[in-house]
N, C-alpha and C. Protein backbone atom coordinates (compact mmCIF):
# COMPACT_ATOMS: atom_id res chain seq x y z
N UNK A 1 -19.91 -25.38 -14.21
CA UNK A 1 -19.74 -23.94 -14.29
C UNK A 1 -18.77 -23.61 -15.41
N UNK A 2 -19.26 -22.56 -15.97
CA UNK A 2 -18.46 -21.95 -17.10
C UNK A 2 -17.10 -21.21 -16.86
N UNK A 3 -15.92 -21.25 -17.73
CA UNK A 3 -14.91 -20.43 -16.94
C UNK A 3 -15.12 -19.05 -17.43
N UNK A 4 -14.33 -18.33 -16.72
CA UNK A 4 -14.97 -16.78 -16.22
C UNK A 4 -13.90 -16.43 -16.99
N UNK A 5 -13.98 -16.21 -18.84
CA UNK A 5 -12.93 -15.75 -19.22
C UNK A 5 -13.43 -14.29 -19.96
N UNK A 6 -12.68 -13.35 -19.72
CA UNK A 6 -13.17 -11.86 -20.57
C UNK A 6 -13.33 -11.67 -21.82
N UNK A 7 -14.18 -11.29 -22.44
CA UNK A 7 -14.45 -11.09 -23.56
C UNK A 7 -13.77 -9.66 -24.41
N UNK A 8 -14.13 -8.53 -23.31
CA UNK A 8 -14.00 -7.37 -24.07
C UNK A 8 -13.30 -6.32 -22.24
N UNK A 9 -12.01 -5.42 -22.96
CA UNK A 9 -11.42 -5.08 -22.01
C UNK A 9 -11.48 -3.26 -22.37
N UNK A 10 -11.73 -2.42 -21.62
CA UNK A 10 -11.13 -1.18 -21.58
C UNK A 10 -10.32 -0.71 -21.14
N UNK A 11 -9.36 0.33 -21.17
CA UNK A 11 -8.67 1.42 -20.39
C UNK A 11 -9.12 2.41 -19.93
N UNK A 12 -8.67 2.89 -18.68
CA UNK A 12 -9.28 4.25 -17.88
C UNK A 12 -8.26 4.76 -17.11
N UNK A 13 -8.41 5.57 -17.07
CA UNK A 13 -7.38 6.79 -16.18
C UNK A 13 -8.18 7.73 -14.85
N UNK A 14 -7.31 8.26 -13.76
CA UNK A 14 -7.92 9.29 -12.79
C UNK A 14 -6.83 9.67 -12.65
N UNK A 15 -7.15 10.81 -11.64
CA UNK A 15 -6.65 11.58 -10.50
C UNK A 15 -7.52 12.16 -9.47
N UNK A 16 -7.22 12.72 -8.78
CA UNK A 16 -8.10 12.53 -7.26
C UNK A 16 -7.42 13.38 -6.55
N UNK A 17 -7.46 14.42 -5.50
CA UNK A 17 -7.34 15.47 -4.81
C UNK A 17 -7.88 15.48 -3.30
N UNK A 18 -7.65 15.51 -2.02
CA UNK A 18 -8.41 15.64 -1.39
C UNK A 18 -7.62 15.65 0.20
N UNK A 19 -8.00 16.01 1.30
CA UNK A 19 -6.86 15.93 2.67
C UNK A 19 -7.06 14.54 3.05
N UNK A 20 -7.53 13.43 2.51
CA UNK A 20 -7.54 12.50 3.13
C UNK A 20 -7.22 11.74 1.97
N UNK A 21 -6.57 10.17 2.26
CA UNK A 21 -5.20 9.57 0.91
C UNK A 21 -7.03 8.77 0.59
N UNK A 22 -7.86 7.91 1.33
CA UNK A 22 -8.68 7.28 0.76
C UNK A 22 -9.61 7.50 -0.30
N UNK A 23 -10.13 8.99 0.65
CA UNK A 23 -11.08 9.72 -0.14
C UNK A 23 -10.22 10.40 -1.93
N UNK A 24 -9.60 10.46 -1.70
CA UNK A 24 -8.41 11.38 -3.09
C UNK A 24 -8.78 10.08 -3.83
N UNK A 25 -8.56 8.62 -3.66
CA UNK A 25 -8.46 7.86 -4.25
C UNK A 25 -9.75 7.29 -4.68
N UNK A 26 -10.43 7.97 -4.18
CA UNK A 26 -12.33 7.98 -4.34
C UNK A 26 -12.31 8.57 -5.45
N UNK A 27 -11.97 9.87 -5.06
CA UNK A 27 -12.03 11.03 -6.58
C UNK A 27 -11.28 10.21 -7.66
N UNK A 28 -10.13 9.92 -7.48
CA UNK A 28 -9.59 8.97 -8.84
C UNK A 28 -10.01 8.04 -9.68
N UNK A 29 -11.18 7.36 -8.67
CA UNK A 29 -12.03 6.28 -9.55
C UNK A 29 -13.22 6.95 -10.17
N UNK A 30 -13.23 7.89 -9.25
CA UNK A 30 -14.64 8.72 -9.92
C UNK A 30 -13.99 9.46 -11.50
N UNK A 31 -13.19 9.83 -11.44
CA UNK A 31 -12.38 10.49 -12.16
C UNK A 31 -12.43 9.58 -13.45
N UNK A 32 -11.99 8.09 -12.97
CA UNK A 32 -11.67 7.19 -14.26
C UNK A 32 -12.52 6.74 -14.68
N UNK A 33 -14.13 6.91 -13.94
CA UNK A 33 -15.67 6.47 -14.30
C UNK A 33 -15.45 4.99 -13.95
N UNK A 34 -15.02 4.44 -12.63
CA UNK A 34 -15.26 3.25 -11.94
C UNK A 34 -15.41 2.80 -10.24
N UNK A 35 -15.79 4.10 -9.94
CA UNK A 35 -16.03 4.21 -8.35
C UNK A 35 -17.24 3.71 -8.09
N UNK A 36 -18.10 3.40 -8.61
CA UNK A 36 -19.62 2.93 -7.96
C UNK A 36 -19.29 1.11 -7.95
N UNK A 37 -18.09 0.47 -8.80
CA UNK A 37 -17.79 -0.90 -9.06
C UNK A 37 -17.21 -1.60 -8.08
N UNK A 38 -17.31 -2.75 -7.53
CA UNK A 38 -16.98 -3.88 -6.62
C UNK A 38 -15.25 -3.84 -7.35
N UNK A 39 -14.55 -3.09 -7.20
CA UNK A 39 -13.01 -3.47 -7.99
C UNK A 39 -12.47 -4.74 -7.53
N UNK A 40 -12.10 -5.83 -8.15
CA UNK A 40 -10.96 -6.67 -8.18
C UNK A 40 -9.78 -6.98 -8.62
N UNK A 41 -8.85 -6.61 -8.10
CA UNK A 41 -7.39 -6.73 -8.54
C UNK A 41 -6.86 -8.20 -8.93
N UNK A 42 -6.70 -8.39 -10.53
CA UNK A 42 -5.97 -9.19 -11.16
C UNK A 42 -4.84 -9.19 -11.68
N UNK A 43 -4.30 -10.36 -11.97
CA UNK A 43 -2.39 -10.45 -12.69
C UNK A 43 -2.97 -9.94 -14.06
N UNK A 44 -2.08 -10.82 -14.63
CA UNK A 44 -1.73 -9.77 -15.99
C UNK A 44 -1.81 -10.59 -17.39
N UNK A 45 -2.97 -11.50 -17.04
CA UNK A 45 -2.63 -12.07 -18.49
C UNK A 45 -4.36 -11.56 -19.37
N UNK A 46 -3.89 -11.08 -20.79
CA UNK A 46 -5.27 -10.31 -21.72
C UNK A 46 -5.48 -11.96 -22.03
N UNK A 47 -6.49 -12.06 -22.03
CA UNK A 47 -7.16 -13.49 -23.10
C UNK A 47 -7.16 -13.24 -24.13
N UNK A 48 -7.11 -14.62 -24.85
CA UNK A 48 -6.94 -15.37 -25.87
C UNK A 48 -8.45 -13.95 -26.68
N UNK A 49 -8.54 -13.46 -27.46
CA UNK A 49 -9.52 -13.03 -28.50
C UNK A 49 -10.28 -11.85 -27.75
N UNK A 50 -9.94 -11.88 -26.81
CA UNK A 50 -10.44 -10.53 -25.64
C UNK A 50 -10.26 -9.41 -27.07
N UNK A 51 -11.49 -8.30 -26.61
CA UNK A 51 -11.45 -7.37 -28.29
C UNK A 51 -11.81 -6.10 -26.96
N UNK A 52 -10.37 -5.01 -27.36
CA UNK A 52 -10.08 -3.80 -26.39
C UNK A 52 -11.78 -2.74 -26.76
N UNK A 53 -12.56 -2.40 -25.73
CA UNK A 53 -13.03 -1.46 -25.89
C UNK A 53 -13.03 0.02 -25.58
N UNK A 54 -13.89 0.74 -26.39
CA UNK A 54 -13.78 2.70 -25.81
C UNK A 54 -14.09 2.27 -24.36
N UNK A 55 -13.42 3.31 -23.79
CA UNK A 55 -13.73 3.92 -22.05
C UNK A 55 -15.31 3.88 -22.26
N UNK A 56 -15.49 4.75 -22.88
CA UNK A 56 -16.95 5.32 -22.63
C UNK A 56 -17.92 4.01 -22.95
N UNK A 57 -17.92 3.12 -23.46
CA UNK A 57 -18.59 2.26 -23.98
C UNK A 57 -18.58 1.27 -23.06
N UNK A 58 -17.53 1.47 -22.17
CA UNK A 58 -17.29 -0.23 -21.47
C UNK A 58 -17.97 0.41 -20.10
N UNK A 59 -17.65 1.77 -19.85
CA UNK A 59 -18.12 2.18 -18.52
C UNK A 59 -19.60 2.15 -18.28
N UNK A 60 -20.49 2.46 -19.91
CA UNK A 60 -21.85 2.68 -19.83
C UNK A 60 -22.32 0.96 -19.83
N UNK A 61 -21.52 0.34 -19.91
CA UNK A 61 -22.34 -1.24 -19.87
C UNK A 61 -21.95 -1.90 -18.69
N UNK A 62 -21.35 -1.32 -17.49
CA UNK A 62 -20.84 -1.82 -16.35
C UNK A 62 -22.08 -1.46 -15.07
N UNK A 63 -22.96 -2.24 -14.12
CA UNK A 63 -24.03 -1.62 -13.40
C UNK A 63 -23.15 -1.03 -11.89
N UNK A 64 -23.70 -0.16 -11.38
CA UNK A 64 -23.48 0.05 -9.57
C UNK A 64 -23.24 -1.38 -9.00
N UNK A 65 -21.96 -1.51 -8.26
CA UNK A 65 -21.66 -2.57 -6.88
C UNK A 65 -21.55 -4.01 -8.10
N UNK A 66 -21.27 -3.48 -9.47
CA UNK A 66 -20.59 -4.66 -9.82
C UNK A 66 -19.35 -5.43 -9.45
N UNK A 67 -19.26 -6.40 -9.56
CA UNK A 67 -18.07 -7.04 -8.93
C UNK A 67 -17.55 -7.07 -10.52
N UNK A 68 -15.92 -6.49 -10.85
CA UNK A 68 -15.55 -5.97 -11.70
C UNK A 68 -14.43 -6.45 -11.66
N UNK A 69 -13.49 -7.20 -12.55
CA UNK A 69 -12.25 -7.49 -12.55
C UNK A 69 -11.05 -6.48 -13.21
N UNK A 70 -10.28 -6.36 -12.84
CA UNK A 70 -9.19 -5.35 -13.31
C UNK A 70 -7.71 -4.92 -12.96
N UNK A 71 -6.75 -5.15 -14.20
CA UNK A 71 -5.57 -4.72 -13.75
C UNK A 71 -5.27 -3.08 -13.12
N UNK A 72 -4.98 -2.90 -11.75
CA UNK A 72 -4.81 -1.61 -11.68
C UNK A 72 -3.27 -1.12 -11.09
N UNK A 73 -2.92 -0.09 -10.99
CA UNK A 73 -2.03 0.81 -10.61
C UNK A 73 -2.18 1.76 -9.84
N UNK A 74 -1.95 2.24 -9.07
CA UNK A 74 -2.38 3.56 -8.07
C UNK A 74 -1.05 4.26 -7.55
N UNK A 75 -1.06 5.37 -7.36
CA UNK A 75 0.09 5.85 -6.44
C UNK A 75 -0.25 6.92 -5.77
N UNK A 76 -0.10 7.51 -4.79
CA UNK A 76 -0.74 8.61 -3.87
C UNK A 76 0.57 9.53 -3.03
N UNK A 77 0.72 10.59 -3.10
CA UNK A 77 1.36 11.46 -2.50
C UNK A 77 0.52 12.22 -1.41
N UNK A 78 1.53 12.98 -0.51
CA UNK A 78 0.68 14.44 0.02
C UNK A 78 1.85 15.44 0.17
N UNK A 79 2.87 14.54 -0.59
CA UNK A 79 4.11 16.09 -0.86
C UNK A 79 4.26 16.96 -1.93
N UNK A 80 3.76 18.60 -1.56
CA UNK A 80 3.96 18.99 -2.68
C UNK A 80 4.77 19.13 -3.72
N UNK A 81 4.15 19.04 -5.12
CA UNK A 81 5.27 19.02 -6.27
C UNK A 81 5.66 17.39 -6.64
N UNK A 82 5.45 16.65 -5.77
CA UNK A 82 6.14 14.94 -6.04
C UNK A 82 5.27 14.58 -6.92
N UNK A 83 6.20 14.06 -8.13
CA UNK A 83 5.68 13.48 -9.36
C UNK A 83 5.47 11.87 -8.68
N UNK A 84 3.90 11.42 -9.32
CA UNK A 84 3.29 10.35 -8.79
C UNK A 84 2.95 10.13 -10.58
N UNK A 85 3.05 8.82 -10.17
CA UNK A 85 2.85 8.26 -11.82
C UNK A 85 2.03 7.03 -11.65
N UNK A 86 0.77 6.34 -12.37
CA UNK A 86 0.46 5.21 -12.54
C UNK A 86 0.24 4.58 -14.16
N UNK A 87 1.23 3.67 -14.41
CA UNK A 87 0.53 2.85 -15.46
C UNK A 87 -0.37 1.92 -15.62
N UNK A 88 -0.65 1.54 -17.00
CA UNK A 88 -0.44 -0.17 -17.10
C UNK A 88 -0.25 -0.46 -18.71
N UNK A 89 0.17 -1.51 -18.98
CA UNK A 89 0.54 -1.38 -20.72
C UNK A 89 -0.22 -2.98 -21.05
N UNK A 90 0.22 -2.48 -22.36
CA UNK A 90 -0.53 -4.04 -22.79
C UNK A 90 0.27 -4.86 -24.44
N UNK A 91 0.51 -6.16 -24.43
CA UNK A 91 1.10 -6.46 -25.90
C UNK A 91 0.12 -7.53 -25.86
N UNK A 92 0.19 -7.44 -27.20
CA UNK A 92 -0.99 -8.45 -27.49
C UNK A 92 -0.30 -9.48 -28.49
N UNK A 93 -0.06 -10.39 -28.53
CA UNK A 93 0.48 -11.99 -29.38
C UNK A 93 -0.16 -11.31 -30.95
N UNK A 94 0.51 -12.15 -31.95
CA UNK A 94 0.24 -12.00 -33.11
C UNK A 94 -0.89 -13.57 -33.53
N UNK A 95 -0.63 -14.27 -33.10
CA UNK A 95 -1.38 -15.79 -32.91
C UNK A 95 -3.07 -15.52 -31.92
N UNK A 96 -3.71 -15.28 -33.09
CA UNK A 96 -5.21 -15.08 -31.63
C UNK A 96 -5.11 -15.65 -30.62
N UNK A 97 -4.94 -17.38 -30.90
CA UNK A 97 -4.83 -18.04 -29.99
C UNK A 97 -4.08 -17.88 -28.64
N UNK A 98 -3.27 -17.22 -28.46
CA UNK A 98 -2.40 -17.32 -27.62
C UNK A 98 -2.74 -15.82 -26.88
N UNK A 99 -2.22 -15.73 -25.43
CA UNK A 99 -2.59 -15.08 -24.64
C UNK A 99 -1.32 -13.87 -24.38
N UNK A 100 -2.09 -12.95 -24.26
CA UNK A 100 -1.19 -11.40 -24.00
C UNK A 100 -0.99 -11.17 -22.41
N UNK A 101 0.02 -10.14 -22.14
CA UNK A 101 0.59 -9.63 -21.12
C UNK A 101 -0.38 -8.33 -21.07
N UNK A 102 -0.81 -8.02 -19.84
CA UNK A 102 -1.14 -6.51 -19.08
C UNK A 102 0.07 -6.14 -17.80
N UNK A 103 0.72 -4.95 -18.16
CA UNK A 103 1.39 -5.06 -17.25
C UNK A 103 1.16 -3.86 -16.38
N UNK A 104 1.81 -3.59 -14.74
CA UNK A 104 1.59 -2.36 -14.27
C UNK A 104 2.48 -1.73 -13.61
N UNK A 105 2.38 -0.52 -13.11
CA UNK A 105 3.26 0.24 -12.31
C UNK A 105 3.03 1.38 -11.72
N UNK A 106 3.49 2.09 -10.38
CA UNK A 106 3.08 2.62 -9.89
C UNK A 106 4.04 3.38 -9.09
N UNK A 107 4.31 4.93 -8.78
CA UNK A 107 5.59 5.01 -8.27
C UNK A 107 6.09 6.53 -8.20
N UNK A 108 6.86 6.99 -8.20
CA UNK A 108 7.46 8.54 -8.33
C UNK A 108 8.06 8.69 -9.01
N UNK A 109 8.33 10.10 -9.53
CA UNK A 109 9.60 10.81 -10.41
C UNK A 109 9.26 10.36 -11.76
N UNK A 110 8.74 9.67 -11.94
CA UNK A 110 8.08 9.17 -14.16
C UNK A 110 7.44 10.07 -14.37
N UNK A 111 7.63 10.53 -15.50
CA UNK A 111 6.86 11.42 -16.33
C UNK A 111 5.95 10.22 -17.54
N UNK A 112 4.96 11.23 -17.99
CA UNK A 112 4.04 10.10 -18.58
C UNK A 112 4.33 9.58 -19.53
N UNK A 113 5.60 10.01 -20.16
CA UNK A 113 6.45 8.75 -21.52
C UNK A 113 7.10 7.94 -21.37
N UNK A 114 8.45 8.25 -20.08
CA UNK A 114 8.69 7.07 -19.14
C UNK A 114 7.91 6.41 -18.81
N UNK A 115 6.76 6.42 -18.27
CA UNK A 115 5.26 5.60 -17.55
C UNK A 115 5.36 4.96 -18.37
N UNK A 116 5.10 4.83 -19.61
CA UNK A 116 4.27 4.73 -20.94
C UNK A 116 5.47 3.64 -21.34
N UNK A 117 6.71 4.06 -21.31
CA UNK A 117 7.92 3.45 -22.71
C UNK A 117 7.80 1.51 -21.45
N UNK A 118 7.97 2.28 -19.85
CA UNK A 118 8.58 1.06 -19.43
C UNK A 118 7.15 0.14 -19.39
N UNK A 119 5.76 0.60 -18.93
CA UNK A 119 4.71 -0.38 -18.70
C UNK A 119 4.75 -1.40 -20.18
N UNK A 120 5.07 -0.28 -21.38
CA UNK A 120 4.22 -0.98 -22.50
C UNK A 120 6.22 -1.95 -22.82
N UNK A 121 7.75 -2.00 -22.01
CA UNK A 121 8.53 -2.44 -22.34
C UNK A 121 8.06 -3.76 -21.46
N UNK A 122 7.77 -3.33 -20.34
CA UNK A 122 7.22 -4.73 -19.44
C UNK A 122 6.31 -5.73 -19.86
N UNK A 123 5.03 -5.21 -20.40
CA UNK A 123 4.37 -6.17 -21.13
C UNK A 123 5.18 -7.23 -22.32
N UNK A 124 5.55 -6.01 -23.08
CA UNK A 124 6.21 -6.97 -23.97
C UNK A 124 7.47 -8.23 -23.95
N UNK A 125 8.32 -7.32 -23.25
CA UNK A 125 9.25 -8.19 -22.82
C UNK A 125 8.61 -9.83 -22.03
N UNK A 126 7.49 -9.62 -21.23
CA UNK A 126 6.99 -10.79 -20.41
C UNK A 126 6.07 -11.47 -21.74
N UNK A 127 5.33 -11.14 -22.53
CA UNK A 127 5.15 -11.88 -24.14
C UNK A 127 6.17 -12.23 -24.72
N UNK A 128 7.17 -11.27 -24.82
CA UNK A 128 8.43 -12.03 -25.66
C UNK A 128 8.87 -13.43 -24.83
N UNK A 129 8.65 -13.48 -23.72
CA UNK A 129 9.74 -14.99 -23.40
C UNK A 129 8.78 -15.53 -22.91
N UNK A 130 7.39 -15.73 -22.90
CA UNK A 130 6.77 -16.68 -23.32
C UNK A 130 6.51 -17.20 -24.80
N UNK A 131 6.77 -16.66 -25.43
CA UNK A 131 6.91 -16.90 -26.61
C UNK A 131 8.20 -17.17 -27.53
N UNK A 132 9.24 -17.43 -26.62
CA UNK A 132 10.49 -18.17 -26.63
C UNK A 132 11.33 -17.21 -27.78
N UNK A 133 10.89 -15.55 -27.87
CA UNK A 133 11.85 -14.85 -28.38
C UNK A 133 13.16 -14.50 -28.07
N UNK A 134 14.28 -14.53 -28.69
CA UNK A 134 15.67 -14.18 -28.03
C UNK A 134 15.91 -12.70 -28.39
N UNK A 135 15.86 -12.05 -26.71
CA UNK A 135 16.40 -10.74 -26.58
C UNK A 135 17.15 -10.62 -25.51
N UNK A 136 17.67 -9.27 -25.60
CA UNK A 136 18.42 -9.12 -24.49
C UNK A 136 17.66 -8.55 -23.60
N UNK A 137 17.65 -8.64 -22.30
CA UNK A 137 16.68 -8.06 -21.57
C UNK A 137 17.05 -6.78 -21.11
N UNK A 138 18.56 -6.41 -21.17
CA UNK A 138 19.23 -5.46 -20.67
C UNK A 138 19.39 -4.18 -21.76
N UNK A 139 19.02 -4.70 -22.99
CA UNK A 139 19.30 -3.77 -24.38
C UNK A 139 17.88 -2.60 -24.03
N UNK A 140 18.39 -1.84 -24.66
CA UNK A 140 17.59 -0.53 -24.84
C UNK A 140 16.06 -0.73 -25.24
N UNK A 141 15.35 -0.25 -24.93
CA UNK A 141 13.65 -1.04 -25.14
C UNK A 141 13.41 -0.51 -26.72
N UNK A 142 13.97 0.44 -27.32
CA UNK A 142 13.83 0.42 -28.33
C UNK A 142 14.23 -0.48 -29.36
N UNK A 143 15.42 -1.03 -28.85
CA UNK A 143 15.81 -2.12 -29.58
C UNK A 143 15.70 -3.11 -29.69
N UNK A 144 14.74 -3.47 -28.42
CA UNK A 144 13.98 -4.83 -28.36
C UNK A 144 12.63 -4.09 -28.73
N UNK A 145 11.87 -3.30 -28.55
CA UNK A 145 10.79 -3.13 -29.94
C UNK A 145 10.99 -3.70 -30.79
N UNK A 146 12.29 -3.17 -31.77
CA UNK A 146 12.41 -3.46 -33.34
C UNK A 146 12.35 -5.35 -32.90
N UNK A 147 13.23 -5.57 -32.25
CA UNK A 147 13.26 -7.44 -32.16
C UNK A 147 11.98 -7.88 -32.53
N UNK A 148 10.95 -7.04 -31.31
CA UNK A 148 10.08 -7.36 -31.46
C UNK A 148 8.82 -7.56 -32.67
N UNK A 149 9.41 -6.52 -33.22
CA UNK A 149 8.20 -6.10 -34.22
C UNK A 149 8.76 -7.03 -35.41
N UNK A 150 10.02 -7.36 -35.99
CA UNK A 150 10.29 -7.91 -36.74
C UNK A 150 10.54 -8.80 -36.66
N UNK A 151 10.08 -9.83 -35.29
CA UNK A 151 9.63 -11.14 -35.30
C UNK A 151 8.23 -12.13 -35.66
N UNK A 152 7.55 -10.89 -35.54
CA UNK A 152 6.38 -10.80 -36.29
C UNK A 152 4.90 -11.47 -35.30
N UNK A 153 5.37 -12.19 -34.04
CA UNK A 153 4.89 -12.70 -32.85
C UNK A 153 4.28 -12.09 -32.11
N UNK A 154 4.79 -10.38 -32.03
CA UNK A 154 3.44 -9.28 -31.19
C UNK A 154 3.14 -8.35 -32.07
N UNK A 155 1.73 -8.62 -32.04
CA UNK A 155 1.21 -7.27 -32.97
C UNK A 155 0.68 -5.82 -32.47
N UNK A 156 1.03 -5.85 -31.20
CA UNK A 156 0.70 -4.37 -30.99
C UNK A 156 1.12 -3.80 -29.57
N UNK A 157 1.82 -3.23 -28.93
CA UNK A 157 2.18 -2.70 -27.26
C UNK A 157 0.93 -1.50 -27.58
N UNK A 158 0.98 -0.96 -26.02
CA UNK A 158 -0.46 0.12 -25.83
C UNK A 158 -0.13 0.21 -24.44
N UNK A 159 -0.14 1.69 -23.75
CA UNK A 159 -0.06 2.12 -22.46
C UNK A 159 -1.48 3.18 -22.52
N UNK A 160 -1.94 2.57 -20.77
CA UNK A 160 -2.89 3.77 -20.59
C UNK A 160 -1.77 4.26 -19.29
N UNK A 161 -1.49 5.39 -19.16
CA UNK A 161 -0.94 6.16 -18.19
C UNK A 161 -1.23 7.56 -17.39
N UNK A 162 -1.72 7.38 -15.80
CA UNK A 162 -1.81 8.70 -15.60
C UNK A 162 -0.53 9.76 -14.22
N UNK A 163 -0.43 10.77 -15.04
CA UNK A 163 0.64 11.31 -13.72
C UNK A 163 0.38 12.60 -13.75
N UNK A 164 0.67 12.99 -12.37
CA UNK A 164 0.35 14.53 -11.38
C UNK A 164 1.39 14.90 -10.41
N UNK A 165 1.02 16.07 -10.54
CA UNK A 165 2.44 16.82 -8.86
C UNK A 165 1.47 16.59 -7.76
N UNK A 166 2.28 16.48 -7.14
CA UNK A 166 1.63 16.55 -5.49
C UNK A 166 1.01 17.84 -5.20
N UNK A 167 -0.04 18.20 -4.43
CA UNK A 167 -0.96 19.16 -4.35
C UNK A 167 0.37 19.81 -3.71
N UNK A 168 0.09 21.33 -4.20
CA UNK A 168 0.86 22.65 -3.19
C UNK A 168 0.56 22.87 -2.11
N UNK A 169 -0.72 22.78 -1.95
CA UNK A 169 -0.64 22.68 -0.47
C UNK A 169 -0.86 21.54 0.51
N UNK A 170 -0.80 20.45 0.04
CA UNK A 170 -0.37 19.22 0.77
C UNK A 170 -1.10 18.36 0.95
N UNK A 171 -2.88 18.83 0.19
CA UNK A 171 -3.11 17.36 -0.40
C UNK A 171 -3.36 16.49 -0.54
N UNK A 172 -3.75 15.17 -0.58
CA UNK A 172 -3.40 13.71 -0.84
C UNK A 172 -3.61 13.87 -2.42
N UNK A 173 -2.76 13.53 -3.15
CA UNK A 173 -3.03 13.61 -4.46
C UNK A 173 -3.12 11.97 -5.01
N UNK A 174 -4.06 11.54 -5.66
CA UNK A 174 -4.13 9.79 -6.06
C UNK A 174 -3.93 9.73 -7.82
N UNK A 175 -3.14 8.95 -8.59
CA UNK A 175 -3.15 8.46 -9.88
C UNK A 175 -3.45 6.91 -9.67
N UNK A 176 -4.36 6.97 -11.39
CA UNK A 176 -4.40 5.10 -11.18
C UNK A 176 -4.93 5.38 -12.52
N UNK A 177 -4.75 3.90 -13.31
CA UNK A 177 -4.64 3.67 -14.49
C UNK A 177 -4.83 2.16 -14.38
N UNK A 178 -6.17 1.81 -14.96
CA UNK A 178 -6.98 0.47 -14.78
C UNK A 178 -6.85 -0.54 -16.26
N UNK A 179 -6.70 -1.87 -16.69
CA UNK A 179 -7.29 -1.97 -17.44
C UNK A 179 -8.56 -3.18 -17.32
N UNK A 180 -9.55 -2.57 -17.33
CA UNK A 180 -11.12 -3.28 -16.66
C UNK A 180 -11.44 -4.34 -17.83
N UNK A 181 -11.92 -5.70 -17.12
CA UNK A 181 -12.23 -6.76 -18.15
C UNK A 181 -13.66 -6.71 -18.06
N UNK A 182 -14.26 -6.88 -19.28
CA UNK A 182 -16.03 -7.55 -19.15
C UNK A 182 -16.16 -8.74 -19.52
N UNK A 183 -17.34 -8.71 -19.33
CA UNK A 183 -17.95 -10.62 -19.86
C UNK A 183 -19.18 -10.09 -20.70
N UNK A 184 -19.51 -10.68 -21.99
CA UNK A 184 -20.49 -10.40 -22.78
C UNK A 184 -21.52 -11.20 -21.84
């Protein structure tokens, strides 16, 4: 048997609305164009030459009750006004060969640049020390960017992120932010 490694990966986003937390989270996949899919929750490593595709492109080549692999994030409220946030980020190695970080998160009170600064600081940081870069882990993520970028070892961070208030009138409100692998 062949190993089951991904070829080509997208990003997708939802949100979801509804008095019940499951169903809201129905609408969210429907939302992100991956609710008809067998979802499987995976860690976090992008393969070796994996090539990122459009949403729209990866969703139209995916069939009904596929069994579908994917990093996801979710978070669900039913209090109104509560900021619900889901990421996931991604760094990708500068060496094809070598394998990238997907990272995720899921949670309250983030707004979608926070979402965004820490998923895509998490990825990188977990590439940087596999890749035996010296940073501080505690320094400002901007300043381990620059480390980063002018080590010349990751060539690119990337966040898909989605966030919402809690319904006013109470709701189940769902965010989630996927990044879905295919196989050619």
């Amino acid at each position: 048997m062949l190993p089951m490694v991904p070829t080509r990966m997208f990003f997708t986003r939802g949100v979801g609305k509804h008095r019940h937390r499951l169903q809201s989270f129905e609408v969210a996949l429907r939302d992100a164009g991956i609710a008809p899919l067998n979802l499987v929750k995976v860690s976090s490593i992008f393969p070796p030459g994996c090539k990122i595709t459009p949403r729209q492109r990866g969703v139209k080549n995916l069939k009904p009750g596929q069994i579908t692999y994917c990093v996801m994030a979710d978070s669900a409220t039913n209090e109104p006004n509560r900021l619900v946030s889901a990421g996931v980020g991604l760094a990708i190695p500068a060496k094809g060969e070598h394998y990238g970080y997907v990272s995720e998160y899921h949670g309250f009170g983030m707004n979608y640049r926070k979402t965004a600064d820490l998923v895509e600081d998490m990825a990188a940081s977990m590439l940087a020390s596999t890749l035996g870069l010296d940073f501080d882990p505690d320094a400002d993520y901007d300043e381990r960017r620059e480390i980063y970028r002018m080590s010349g070892q990751i060539v690119t961070t990337r966040a898909c992120v989605q966030t919402a208030e809690g319904d006013k009138n109470g709701l189940w409100t769902t965010v989630l932010a996927a990044a879905v692998f295919m196989f050619d």
